[in-house]
C-alpha atoms as a PDB file:
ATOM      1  CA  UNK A   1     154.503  51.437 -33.739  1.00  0.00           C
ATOM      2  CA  UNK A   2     153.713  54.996 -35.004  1.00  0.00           C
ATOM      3  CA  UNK A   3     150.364  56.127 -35.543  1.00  0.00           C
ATOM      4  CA  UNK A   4     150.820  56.249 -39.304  1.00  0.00           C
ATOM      5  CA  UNK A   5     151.989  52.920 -39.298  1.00  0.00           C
ATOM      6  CA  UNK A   6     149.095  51.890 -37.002  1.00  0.00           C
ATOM      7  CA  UNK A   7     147.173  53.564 -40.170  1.00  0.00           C
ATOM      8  CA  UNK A   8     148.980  52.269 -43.149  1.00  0.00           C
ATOM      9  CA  UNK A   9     148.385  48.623 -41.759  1.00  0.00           C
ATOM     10  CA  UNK A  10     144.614  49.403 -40.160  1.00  0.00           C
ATOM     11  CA  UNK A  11     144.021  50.554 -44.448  1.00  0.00           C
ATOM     12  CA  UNK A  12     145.511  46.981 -45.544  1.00  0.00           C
ATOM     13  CA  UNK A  13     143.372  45.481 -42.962  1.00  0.00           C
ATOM     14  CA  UNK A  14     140.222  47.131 -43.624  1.00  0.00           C
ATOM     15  CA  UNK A  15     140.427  45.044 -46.964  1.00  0.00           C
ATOM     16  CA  UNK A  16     140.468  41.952 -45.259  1.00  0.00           C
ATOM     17  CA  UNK A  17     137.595  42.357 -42.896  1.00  0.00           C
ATOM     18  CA  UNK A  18     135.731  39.267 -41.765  1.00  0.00           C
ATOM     19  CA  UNK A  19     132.021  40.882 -42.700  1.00  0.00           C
ATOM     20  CA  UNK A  20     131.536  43.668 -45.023  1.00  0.00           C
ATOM     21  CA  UNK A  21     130.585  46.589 -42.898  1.00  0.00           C
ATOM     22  CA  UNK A  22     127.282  48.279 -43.481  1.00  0.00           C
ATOM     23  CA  UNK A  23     127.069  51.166 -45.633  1.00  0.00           C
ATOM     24  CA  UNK A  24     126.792  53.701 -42.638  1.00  0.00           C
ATOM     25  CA  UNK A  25     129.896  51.740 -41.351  1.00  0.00           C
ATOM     26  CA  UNK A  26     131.900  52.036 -44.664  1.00  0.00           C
ATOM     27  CA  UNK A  27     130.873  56.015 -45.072  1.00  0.00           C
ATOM     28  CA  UNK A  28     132.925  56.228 -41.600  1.00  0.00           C
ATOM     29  CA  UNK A  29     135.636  54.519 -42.421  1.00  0.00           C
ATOM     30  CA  UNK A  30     135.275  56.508 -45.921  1.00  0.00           C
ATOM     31  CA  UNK A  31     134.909  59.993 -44.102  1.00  0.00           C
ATOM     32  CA  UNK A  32     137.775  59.258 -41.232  1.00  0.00           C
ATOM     33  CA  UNK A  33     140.146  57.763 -44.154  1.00  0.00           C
ATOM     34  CA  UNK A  34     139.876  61.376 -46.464  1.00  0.00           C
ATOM     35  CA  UNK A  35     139.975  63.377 -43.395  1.00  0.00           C
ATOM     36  CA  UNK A  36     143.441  61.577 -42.133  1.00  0.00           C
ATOM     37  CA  UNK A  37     145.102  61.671 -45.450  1.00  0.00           C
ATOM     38  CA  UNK A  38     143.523  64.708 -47.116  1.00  0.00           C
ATOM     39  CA  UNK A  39     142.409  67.225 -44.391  1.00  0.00           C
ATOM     40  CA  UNK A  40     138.821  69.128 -44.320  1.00  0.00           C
ATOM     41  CA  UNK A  41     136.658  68.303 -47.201  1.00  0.00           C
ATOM     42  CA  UNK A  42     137.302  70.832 -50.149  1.00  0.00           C
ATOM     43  CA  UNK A  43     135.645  71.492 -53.281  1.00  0.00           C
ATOM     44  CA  UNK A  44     131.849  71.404 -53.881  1.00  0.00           C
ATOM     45  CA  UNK A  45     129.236  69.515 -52.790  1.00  0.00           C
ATOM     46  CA  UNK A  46     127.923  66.987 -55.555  1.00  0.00           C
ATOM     47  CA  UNK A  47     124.439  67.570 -56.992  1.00  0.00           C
ATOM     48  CA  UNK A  48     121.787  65.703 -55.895  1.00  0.00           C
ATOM     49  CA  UNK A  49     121.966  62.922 -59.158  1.00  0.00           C
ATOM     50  CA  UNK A  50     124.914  61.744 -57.672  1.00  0.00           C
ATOM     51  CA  UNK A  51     123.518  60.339 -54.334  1.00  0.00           C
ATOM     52  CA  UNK A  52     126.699  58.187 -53.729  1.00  0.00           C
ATOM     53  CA  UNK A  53     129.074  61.136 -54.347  1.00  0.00           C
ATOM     54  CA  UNK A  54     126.844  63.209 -51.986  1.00  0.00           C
ATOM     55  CA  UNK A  55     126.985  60.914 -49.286  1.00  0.00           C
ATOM     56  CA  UNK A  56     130.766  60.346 -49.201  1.00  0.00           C
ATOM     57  CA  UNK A  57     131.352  63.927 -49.500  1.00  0.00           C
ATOM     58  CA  UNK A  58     129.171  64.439 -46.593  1.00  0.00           C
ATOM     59  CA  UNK A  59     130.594  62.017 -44.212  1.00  0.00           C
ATOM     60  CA  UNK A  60     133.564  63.166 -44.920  1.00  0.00           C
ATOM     61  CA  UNK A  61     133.091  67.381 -44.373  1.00  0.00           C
ATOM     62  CA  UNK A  62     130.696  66.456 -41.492  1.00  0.00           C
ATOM     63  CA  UNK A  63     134.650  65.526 -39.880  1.00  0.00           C
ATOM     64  CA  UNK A  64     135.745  69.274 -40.760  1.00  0.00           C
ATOM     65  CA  UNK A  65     137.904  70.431 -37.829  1.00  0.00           C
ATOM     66  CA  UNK A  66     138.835  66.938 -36.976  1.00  0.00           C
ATOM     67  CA  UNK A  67     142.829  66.867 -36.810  1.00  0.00           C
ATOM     68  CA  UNK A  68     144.825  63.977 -38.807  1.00  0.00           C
ATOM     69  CA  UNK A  69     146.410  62.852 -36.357  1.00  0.00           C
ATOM     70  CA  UNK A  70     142.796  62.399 -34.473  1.00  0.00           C
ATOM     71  CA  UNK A  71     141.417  61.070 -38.014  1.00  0.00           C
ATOM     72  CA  UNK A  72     143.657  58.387 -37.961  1.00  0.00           C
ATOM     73  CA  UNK A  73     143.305  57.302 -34.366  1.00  0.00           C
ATOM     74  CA  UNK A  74     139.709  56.868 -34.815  1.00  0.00           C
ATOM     75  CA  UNK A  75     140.111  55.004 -38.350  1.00  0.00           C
ATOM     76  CA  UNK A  76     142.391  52.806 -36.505  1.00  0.00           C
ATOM     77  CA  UNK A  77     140.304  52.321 -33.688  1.00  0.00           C
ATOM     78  CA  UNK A  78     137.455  51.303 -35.953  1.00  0.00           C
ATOM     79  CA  UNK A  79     138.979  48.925 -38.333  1.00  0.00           C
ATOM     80  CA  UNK A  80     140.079  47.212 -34.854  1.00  0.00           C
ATOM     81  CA  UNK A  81     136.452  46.756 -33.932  1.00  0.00           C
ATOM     82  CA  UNK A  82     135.368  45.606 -36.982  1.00  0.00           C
ATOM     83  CA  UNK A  83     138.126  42.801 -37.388  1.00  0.00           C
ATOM     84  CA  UNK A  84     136.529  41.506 -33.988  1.00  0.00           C
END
């Protein structure tokens, strides 16, 4: 199996996970899934209202650098932990 197929079926399982993940957890799997399908974070930074926004933004440029090819590894890799 390729490694985007290992990716497209690690994103339908991550939607079928026994427990949901906690929110550190999910800003990973947030983070490593934008940095696999989008690249380095882009854009700006939300303002500090949107706390949510701000967090996903930052887990995901704090992955600047990372390849796609190693974004989706480790996506992959942690969707298999979390299914157990």
């Amino acid at each position: 199996m390729s490694l985007q197929e290992q990716f497209d079926q690690a994103l339908a399982d991550s939607k079928n996970l026994p427990e949901r993940p906690d929110n550190m957890t999910l800003l990973k799997i947030y983070g490593l899934y934008k940095q696999a399908s989008a690249g380095d974070a882009d854009g700006k930074r939300p303002g500090f209202t949107d706390m949510v926004g701000r967090a996903k933004f930052d887990a995901w440029d704090g992955l600047k650098g990372t390849s796609k090819e190693d974004a989706m590894q480790q996506y992959v890799d942690l969707i298999e932990e979390l299914k157990g």
